[in-house]
C-alpha atoms as a PDB file:
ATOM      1  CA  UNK A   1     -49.151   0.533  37.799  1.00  0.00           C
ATOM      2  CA  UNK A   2     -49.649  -0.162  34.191  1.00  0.00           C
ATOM      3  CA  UNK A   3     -46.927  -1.937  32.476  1.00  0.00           C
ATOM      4  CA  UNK A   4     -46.766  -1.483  28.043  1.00  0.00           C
ATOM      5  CA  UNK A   5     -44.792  -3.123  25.238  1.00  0.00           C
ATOM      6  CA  UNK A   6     -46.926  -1.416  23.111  1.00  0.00           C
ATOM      7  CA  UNK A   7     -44.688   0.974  20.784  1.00  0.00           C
ATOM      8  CA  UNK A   8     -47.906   3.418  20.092  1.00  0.00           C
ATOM      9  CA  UNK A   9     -48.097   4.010  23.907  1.00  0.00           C
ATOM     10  CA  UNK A  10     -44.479   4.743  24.361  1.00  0.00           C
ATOM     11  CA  UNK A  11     -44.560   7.330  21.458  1.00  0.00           C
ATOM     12  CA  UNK A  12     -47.402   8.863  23.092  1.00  0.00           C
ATOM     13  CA  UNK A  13     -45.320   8.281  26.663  1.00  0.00           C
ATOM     14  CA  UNK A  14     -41.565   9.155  25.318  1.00  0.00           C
ATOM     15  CA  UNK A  15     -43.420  11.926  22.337  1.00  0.00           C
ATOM     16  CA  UNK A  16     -46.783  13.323  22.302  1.00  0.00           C
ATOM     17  CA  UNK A  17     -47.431  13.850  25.406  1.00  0.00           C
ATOM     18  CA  UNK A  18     -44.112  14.067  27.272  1.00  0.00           C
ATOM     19  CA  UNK A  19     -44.531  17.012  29.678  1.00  0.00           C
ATOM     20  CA  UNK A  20     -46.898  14.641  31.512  1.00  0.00           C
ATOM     21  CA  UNK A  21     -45.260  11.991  32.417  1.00  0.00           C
ATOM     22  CA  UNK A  22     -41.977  12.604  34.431  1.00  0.00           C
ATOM     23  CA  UNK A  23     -39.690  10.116  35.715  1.00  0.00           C
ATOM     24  CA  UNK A  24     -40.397  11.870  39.470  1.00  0.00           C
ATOM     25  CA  UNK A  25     -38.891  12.040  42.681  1.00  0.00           C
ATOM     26  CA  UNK A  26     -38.679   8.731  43.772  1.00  0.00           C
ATOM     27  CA  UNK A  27     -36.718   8.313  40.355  1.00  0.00           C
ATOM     28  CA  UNK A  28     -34.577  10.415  41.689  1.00  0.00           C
ATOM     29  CA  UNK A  29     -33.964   9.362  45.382  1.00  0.00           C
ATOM     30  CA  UNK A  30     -32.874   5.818  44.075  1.00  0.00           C
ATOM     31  CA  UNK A  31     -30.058   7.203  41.162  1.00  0.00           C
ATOM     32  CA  UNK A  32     -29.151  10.109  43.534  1.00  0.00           C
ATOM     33  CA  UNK A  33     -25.667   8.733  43.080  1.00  0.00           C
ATOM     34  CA  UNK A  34     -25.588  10.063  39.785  1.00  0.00           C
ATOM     35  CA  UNK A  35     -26.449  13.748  41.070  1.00  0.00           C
ATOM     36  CA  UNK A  36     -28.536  16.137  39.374  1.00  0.00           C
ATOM     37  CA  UNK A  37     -27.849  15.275  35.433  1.00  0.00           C
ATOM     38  CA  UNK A  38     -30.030  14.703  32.389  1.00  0.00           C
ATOM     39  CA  UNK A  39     -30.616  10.898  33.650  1.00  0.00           C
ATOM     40  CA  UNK A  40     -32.034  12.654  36.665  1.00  0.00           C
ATOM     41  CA  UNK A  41     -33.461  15.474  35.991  1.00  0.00           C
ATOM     42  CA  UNK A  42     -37.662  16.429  34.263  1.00  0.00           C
ATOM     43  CA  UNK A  43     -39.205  19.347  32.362  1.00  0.00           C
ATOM     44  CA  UNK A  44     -37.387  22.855  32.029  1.00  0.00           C
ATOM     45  CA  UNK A  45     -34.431  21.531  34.104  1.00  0.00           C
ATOM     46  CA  UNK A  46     -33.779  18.335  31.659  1.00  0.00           C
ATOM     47  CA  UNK A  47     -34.381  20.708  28.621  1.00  0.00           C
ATOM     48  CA  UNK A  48     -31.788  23.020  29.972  1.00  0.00           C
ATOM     49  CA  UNK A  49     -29.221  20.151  30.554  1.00  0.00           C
ATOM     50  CA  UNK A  50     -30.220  18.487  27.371  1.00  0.00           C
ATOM     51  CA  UNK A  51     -28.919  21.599  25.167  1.00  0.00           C
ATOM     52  CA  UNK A  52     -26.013  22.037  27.166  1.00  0.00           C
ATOM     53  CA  UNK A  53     -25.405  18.240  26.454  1.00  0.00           C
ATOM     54  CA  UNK A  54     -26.078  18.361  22.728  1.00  0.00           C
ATOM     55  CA  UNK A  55     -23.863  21.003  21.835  1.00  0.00           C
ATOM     56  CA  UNK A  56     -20.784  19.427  23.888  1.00  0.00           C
ATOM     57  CA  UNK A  57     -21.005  16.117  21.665  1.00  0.00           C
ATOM     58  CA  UNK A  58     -22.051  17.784  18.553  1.00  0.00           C
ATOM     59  CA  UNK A  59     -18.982  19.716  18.789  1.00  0.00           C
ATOM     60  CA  UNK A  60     -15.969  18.177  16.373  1.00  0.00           C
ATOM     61  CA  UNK A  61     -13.248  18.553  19.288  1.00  0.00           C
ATOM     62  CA  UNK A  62     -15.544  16.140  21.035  1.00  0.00           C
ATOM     63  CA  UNK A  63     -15.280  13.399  18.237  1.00  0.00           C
ATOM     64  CA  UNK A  64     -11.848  14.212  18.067  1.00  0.00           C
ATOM     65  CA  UNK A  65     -11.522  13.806  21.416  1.00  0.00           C
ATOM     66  CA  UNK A  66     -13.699  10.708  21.799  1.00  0.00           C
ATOM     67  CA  UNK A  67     -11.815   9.315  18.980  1.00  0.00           C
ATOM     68  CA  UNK A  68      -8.686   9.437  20.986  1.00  0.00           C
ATOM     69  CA  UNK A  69      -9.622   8.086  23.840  1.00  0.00           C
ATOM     70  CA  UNK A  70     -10.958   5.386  22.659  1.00  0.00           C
ATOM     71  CA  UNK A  71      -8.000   4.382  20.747  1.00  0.00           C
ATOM     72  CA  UNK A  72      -5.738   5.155  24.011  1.00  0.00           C
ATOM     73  CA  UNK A  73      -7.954   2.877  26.155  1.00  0.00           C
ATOM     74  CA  UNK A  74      -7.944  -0.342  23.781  1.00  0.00           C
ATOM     75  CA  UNK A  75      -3.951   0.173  23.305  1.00  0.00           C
ATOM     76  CA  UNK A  76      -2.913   1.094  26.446  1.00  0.00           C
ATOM     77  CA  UNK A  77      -5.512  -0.526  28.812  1.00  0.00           C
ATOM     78  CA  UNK A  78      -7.821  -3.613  27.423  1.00  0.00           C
ATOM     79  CA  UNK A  79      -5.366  -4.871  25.121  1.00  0.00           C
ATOM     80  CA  UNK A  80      -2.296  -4.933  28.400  1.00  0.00           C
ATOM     81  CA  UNK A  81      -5.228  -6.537  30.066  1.00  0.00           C
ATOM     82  CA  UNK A  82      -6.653  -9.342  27.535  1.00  0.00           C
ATOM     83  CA  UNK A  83      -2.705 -10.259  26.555  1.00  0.00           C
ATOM     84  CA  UNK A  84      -1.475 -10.816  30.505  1.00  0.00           C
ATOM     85  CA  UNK A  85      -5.082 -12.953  30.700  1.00  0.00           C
ATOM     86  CA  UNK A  86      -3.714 -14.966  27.663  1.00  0.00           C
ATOM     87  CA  UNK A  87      -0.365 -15.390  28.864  1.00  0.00           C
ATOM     88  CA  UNK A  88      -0.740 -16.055  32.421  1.00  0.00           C
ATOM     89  CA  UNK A  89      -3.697 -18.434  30.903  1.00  0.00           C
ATOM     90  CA  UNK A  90      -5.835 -16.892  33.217  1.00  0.00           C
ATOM     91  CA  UNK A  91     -10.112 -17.031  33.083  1.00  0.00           C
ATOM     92  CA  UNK A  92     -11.542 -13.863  33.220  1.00  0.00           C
ATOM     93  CA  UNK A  93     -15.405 -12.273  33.840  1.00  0.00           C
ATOM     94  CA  UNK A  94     -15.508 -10.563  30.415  1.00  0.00           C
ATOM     95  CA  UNK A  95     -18.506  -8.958  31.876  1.00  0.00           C
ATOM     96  CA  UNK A  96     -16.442  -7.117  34.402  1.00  0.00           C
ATOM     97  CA  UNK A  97     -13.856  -6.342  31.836  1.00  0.00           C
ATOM     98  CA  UNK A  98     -16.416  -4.171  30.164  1.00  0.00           C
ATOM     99  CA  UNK A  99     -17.446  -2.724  33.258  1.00  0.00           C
ATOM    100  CA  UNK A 100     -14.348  -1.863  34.236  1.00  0.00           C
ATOM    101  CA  UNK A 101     -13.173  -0.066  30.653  1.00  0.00           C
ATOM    102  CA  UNK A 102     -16.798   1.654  29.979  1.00  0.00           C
ATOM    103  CA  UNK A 103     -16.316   3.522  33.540  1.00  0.00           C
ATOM    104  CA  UNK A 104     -12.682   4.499  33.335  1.00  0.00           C
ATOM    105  CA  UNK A 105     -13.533   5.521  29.705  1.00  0.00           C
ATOM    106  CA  UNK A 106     -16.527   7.638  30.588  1.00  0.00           C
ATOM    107  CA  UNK A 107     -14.907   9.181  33.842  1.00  0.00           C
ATOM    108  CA  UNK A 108     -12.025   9.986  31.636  1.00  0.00           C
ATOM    109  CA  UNK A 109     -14.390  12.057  29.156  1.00  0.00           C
ATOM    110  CA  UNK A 110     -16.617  13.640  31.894  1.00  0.00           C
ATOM    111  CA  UNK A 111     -14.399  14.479  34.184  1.00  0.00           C
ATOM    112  CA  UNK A 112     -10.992  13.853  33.416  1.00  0.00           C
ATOM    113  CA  UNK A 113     -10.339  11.480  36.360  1.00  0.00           C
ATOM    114  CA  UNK A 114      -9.214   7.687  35.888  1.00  0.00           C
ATOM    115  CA  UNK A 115     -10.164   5.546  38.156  1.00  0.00           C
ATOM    116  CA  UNK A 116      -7.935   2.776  36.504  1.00  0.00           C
ATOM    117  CA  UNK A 117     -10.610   0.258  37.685  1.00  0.00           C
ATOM    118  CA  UNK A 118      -9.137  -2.182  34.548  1.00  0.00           C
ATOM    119  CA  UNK A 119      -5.714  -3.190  35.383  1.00  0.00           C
ATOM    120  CA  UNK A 120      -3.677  -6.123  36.145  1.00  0.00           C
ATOM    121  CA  UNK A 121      -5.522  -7.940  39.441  1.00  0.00           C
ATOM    122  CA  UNK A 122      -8.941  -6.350  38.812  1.00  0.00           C
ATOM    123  CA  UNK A 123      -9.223  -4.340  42.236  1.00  0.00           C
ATOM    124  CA  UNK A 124     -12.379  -3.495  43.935  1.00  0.00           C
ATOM    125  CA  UNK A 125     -14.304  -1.105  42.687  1.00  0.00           C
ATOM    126  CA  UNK A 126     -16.752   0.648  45.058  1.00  0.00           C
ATOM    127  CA  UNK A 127     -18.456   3.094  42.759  1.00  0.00           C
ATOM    128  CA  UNK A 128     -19.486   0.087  40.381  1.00  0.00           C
ATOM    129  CA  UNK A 129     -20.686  -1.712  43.604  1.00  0.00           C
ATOM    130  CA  UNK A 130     -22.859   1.569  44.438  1.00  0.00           C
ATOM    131  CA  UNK A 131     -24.371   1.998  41.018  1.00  0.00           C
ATOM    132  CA  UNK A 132     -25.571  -2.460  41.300  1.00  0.00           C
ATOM    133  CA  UNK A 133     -27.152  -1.742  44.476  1.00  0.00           C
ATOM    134  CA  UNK A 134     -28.562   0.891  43.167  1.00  0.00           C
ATOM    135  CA  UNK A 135     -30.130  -0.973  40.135  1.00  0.00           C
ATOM    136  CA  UNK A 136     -31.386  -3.781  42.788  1.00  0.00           C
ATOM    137  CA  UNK A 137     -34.666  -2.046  43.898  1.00  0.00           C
ATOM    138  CA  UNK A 138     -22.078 -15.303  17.435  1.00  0.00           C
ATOM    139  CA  UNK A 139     -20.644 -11.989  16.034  1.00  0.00           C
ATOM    140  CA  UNK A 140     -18.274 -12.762  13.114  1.00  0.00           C
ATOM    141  CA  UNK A 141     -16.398  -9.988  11.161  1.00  0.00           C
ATOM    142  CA  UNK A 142     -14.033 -10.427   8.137  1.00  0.00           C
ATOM    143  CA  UNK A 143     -11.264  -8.508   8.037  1.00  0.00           C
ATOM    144  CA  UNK A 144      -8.215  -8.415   5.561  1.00  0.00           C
ATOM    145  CA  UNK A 145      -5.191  -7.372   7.686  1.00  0.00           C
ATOM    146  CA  UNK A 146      -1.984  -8.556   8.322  1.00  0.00           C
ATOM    147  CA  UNK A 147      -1.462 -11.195  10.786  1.00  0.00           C
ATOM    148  CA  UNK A 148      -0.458  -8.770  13.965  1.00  0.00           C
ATOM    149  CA  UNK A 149      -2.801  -6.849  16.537  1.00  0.00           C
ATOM    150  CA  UNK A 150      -4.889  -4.403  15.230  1.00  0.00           C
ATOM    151  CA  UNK A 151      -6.850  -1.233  16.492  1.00  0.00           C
ATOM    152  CA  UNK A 152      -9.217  -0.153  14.416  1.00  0.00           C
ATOM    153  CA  UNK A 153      -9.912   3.222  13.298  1.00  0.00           C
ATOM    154  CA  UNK A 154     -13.556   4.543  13.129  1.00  0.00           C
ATOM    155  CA  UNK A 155     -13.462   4.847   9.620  1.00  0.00           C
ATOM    156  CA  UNK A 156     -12.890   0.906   9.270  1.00  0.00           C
ATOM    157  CA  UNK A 157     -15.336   0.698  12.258  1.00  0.00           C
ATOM    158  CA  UNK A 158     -17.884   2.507   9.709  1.00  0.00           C
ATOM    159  CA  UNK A 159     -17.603  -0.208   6.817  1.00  0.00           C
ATOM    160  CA  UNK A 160     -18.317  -3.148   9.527  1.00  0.00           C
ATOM    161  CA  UNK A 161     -21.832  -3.345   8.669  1.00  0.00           C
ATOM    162  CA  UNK A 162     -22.910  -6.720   9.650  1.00  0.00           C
ATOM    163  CA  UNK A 163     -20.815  -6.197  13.162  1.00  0.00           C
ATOM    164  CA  UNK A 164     -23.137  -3.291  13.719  1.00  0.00           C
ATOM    165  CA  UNK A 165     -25.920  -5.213  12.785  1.00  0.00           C
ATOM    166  CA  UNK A 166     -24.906  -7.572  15.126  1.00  0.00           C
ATOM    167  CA  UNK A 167     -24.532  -4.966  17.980  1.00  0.00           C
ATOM    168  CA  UNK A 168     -28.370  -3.645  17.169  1.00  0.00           C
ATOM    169  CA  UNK A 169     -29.405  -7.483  17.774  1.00  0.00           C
ATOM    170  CA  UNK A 170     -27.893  -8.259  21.063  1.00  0.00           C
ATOM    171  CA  UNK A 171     -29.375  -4.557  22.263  1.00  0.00           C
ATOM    172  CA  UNK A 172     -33.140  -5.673  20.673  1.00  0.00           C
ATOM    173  CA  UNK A 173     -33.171  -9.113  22.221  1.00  0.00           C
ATOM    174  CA  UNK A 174     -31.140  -7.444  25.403  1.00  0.00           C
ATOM    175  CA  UNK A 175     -31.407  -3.892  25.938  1.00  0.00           C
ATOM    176  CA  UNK A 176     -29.240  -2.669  28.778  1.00  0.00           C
ATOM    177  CA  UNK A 177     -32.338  -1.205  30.685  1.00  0.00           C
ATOM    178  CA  UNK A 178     -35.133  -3.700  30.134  1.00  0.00           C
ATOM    179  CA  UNK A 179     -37.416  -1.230  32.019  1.00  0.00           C
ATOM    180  CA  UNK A 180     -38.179   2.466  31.994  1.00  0.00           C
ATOM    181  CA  UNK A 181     -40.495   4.139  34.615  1.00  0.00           C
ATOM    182  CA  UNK A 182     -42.338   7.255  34.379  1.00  0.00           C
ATOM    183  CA  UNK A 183     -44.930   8.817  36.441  1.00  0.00           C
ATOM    184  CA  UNK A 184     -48.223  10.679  35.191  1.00  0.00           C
ATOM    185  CA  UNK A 185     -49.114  14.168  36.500  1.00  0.00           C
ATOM    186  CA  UNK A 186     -52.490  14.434  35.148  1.00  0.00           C
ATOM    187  CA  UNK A 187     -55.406  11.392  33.871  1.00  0.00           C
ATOM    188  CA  UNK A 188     -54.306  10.876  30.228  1.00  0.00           C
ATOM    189  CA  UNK A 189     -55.616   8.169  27.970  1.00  0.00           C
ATOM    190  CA  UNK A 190     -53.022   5.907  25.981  1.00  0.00           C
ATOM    191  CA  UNK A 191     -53.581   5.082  22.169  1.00  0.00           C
ATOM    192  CA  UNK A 192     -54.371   1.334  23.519  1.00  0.00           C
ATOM    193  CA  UNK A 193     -56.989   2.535  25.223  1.00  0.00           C
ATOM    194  CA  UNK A 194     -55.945   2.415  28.834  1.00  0.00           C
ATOM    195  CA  UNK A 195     -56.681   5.069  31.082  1.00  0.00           C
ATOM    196  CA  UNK A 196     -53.777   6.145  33.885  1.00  0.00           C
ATOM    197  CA  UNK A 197     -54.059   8.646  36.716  1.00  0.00           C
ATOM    198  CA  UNK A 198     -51.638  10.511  39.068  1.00  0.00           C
ATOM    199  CA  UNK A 199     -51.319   7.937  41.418  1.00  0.00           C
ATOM    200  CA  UNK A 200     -50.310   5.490  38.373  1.00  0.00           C
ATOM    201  CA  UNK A 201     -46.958   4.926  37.648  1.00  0.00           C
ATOM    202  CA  UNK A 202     -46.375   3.717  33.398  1.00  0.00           C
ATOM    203  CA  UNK A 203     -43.310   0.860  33.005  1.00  0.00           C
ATOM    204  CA  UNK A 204     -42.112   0.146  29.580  1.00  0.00           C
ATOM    205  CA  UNK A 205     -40.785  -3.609  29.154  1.00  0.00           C
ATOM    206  CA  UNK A 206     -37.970  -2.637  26.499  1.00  0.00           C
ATOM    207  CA  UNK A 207     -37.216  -6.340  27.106  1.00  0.00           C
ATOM    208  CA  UNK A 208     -40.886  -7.736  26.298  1.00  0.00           C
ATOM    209  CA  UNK A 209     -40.932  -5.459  22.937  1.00  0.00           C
ATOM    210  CA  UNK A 210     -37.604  -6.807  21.949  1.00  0.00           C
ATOM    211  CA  UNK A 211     -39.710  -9.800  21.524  1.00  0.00           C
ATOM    212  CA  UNK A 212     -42.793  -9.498  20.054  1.00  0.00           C
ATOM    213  CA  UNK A 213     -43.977 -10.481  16.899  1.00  0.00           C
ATOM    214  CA  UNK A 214     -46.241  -7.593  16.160  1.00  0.00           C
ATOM    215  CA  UNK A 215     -43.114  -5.266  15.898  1.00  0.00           C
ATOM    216  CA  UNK A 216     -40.473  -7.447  14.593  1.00  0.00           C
ATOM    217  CA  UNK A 217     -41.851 -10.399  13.023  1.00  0.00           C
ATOM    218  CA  UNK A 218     -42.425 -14.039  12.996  1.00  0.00           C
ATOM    219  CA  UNK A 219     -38.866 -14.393  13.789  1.00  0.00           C
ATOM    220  CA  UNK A 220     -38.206 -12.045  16.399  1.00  0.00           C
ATOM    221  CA  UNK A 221     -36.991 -14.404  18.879  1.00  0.00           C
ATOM    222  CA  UNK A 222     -34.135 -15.333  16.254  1.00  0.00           C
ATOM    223  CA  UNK A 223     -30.493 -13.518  16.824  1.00  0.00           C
ATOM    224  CA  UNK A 224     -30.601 -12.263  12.527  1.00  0.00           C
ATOM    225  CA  UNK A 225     -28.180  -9.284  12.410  1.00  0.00           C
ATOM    226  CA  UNK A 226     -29.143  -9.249   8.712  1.00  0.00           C
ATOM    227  CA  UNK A 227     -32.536  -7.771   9.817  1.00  0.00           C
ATOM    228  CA  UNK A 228     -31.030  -4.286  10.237  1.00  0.00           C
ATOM    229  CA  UNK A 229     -28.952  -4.387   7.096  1.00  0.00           C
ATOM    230  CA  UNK A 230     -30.711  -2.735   3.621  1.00  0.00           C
ATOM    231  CA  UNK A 231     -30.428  -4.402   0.561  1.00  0.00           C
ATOM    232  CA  UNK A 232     -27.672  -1.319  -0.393  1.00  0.00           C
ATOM    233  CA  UNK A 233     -26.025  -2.457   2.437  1.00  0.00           C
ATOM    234  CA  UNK A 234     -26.653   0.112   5.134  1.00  0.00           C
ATOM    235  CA  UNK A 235     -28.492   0.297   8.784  1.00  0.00           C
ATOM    236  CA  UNK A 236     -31.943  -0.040   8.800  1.00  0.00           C
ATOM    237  CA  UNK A 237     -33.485   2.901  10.977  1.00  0.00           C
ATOM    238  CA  UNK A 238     -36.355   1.866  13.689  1.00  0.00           C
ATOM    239  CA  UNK A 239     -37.642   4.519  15.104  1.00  0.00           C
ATOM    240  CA  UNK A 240     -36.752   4.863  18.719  1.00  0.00           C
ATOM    241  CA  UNK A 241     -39.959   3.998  20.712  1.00  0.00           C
ATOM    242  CA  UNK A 242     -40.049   0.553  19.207  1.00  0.00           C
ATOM    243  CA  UNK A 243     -36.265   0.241  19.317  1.00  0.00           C
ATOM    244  CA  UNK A 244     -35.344   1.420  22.888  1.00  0.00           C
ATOM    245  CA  UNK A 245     -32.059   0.724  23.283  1.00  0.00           C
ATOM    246  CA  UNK A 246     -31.189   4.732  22.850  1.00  0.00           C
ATOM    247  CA  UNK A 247     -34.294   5.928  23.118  1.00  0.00           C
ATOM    248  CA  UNK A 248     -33.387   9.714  22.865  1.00  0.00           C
ATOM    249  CA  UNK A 249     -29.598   9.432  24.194  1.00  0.00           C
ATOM    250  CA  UNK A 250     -27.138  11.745  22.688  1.00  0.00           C
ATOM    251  CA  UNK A 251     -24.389   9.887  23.292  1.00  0.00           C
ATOM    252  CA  UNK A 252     -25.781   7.870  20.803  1.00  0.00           C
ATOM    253  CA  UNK A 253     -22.978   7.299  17.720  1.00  0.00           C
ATOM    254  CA  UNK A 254     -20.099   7.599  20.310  1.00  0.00           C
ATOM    255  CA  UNK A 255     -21.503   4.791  22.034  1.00  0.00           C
ATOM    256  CA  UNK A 256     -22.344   2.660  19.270  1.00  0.00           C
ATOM    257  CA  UNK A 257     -18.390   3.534  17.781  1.00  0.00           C
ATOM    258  CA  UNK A 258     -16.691   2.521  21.489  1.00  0.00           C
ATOM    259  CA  UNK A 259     -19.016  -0.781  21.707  1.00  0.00           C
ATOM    260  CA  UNK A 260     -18.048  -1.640  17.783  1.00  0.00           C
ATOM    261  CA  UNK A 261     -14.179  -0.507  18.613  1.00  0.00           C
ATOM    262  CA  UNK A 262     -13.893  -2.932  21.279  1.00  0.00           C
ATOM    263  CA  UNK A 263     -15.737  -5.911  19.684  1.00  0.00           C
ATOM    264  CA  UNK A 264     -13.730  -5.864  16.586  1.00  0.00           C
ATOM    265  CA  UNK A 265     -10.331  -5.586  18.083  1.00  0.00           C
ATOM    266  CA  UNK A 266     -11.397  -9.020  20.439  1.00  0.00           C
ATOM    267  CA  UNK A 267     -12.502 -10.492  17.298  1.00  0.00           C
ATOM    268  CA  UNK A 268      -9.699  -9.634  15.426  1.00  0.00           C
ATOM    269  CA  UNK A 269      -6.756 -10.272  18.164  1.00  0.00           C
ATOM    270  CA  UNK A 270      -7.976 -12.354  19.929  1.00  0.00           C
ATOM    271  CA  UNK A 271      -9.867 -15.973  20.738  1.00  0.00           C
ATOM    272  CA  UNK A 272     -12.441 -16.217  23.348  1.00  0.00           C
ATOM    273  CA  UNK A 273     -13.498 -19.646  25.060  1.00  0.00           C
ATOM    274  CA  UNK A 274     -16.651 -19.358  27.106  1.00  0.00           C
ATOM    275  CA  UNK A 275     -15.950 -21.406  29.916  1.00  0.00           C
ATOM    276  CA  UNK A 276     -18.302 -24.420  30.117  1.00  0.00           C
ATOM    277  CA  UNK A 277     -20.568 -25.250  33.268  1.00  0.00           C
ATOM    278  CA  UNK A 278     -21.575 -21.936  34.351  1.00  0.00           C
ATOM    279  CA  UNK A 279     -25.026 -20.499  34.655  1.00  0.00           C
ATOM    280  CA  UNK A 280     -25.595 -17.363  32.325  1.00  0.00           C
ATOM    281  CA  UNK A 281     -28.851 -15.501  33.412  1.00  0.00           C
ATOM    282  CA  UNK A 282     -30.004 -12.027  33.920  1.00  0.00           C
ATOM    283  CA  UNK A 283     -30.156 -10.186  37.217  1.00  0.00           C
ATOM    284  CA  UNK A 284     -32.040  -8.553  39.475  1.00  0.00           C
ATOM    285  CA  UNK A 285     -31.052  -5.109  38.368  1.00  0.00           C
ATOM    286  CA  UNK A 286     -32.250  -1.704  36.506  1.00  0.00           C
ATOM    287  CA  UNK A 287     -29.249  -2.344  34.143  1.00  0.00           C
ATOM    288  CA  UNK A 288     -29.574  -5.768  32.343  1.00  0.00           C
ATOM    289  CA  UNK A 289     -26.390  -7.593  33.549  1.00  0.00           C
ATOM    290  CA  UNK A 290     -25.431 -11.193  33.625  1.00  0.00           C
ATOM    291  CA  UNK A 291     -25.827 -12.566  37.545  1.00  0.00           C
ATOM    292  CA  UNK A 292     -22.704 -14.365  37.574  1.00  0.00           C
ATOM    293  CA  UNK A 293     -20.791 -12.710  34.861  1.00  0.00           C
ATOM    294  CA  UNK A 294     -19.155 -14.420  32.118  1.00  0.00           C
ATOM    295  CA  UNK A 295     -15.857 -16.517  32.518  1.00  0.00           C
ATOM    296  CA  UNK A 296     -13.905 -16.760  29.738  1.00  0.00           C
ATOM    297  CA  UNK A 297     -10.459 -17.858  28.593  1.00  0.00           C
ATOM    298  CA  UNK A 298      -8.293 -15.734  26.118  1.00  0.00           C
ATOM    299  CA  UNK A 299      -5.932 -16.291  23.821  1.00  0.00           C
ATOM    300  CA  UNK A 300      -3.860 -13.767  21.167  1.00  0.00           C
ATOM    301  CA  UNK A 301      -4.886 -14.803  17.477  1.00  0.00           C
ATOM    302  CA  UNK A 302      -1.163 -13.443  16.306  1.00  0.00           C
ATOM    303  CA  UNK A 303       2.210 -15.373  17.872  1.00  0.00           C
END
C-alpha cells in the first residue's frame, strides 16, 4: 500500500493516467449497499453512468427542481424541526439533523421516496445505520432583512461570498471522505517517484493535504475563509486534485447551494449553543463524521 498527499500524484492518479487505477472489486463488495452507480462502478461502465448523470443535472428542470426542493425541505421540514427544539428547549445532535435532512433530501430527488427520517422524535433510521457500518472497515454572515424567519433564495445564496468561503474551509481542513482508495492494474511510476504494482493498492489522505504547507501555505492549519475570496470579491478556483472535497462530482453546485441554504437560514433564524463538556472527535469511518455527534441547544433569533 502506498499512501500520497502529494497533489502531482493524485493528478496523475485522478487524471493522466486514470484507466489504470480503478477503485476495484473489493471497493465494491464493501459500498454494495449503494448498488451498481457511478460511486461504484470503473472504466466503460462509470463513463456510461457518468454521461447519463451529467446530462440529468445539467438539465434546467433539474435546477428548477433542485431549487424547489430545497426550499420545501428548510420550510416544511428543518425549520418545524429546529423551532419545536427551541420551544420544547430541547438539545439536539445537529450532526444527526443533517443526516437526517441530506438523506430525505437526496431520496426525494433520486427516487422520489421520503423516508421522513427528520421529524419530531428523531426515529431510527436503519439505512443511515447501514451506510456507518459500512464506512467502519465560526461562520458569520450579514444579512439586511427584516426581523422574521427567512429562507433564502439561491440568488441571495450567490452574493454570500464569505459564507461560501467559509463552507470551502471547513471541507479543506475536513473533507467528508478523508481517504480515497484506488487499485493499480499495471506497474506505473508516480511523478514523486514511487513505483506501485498490481498487488499495490494507492490511498489519498484528502485529510493530510488539507494540511500541508506546501499546498496551502504557512497558515494552512488556520480556519481563513478569506483565503478563497479574490480581491474582486469572488471564489478562488483550486484545482480539484489539491482540493478534494469534489474531486470530479457532478453534483457539485447543487451541493454547495443545499449546504449554503441550510447554513444561512440557522444563522439567520436561529441561535446555536454548543453544549459544553462533550468530546468532539472524528470517527472511525470512510465518511468523516463526528464520534459522538454534536449537542446543541436552539433558540429562534425572531419572537
Amino acid at each position: 500500500m502506498l499512501t500520497t498527499s502529494n497533489p502531482d500524484n493524485v493528478h496523475h492518479v485522478l487524471s493522466t493516467n486514470f484507466s489504470n487505477y480503478p477503485k476495484g472489486p473489493k471497493f465494491r463488495r464493501i459500498f454494495k449497499i449503494l448498488g451498481n452507480g457511478l460511486f461504484n462502478s470503473d472504466f466503460d461502465e462509470w463513463r456510461k453512468i457518468r454521461g447519463l448523470a451529467q446530462g440529468f443535472v445539467n438539465h434546467k428542470q433539474f435546477h428548477r427542481f433542485m431549487a424547489k426542493i430545497n426550499h420545501d425541505f428548510l420550510e416544511n421540514k428543518l425549520v418545524p424541526v429546529l423551532d419545536n427544539a427551541s420551544q420544547q428547549n430541547l438539545v439536539v445532535d445537529l450532526q444527526d439533523v443533517f443526516q437526517r435532512l441530506m438523506l430525505d433530501a437526496t431520496c426525494i430527488t433520486a427516487t422520489s421516496y421520503n423516508p421522513n427520517s427528520l421529524c419530531f422524535g428523531f426515529p431510527e433510521v436503519p439505512f443511515l445505520k447501514a451506510l456507518d457500518d459500512a464506512g467502519r472497515t465560526q461562520i458569520k454572515v450579514a444579512v439586511n432583512k427584516a426581523n422574521k424567519l427567512h429562507i433564502f433564495t439561491e440568488e441571495e445564496l450567490n452574493k454570500l461570498v464569505y459564507l461560501h468561503g467559509a463552507l470551502y474551509e471547513t471541507l479543506r481542513l475536513f473533507p467528508p471522505a478523508p481517504l480515497q482508495v484506488r487499485t493499480c492494474i499495471h506497474p506505473d511510476t508516480l511523478p514523486s517517484g514511487h513505483k506501485v504494482n498490481s498487488k499495490m493498492k494507492i490511498v489519498f489522505s484528502a485529510y493530510a493535504m488539507g494540511r500541508m504547507t506546501s499546498v496551502w501555505g504557512n497558515d494552512c492549519l488556520e480556519f481563513k475563509p478569506q483565503r478563497w475570496i479574490t480581491e474582486k470579491g469572488g471564489i478562488k478556483h483550486v484545482p480539484s486534485h489539491k482540493f478534494l472535497a469534489f474531486s470530479a462530482c457532478l453534483g457539485k453546485e447543487s451541493a454547495i447551494t443545499r449546504i449554503k441554504s441550510v447554513a444561512a437560514v440557522i444563522l439567520h433564524n436561529y441561535h446555536v449553543q454548543v453544549m459544553e463538556g462533550q468530546l468532539v472527535t472524528p470517527k472511525a469511518s470512510i465518511v468523516l463524521h463526528m464520534k459522538n455527534g454534536l449537542r446543541v441547544r436552539i433558540k429562534n433569533t425572531w419572537p
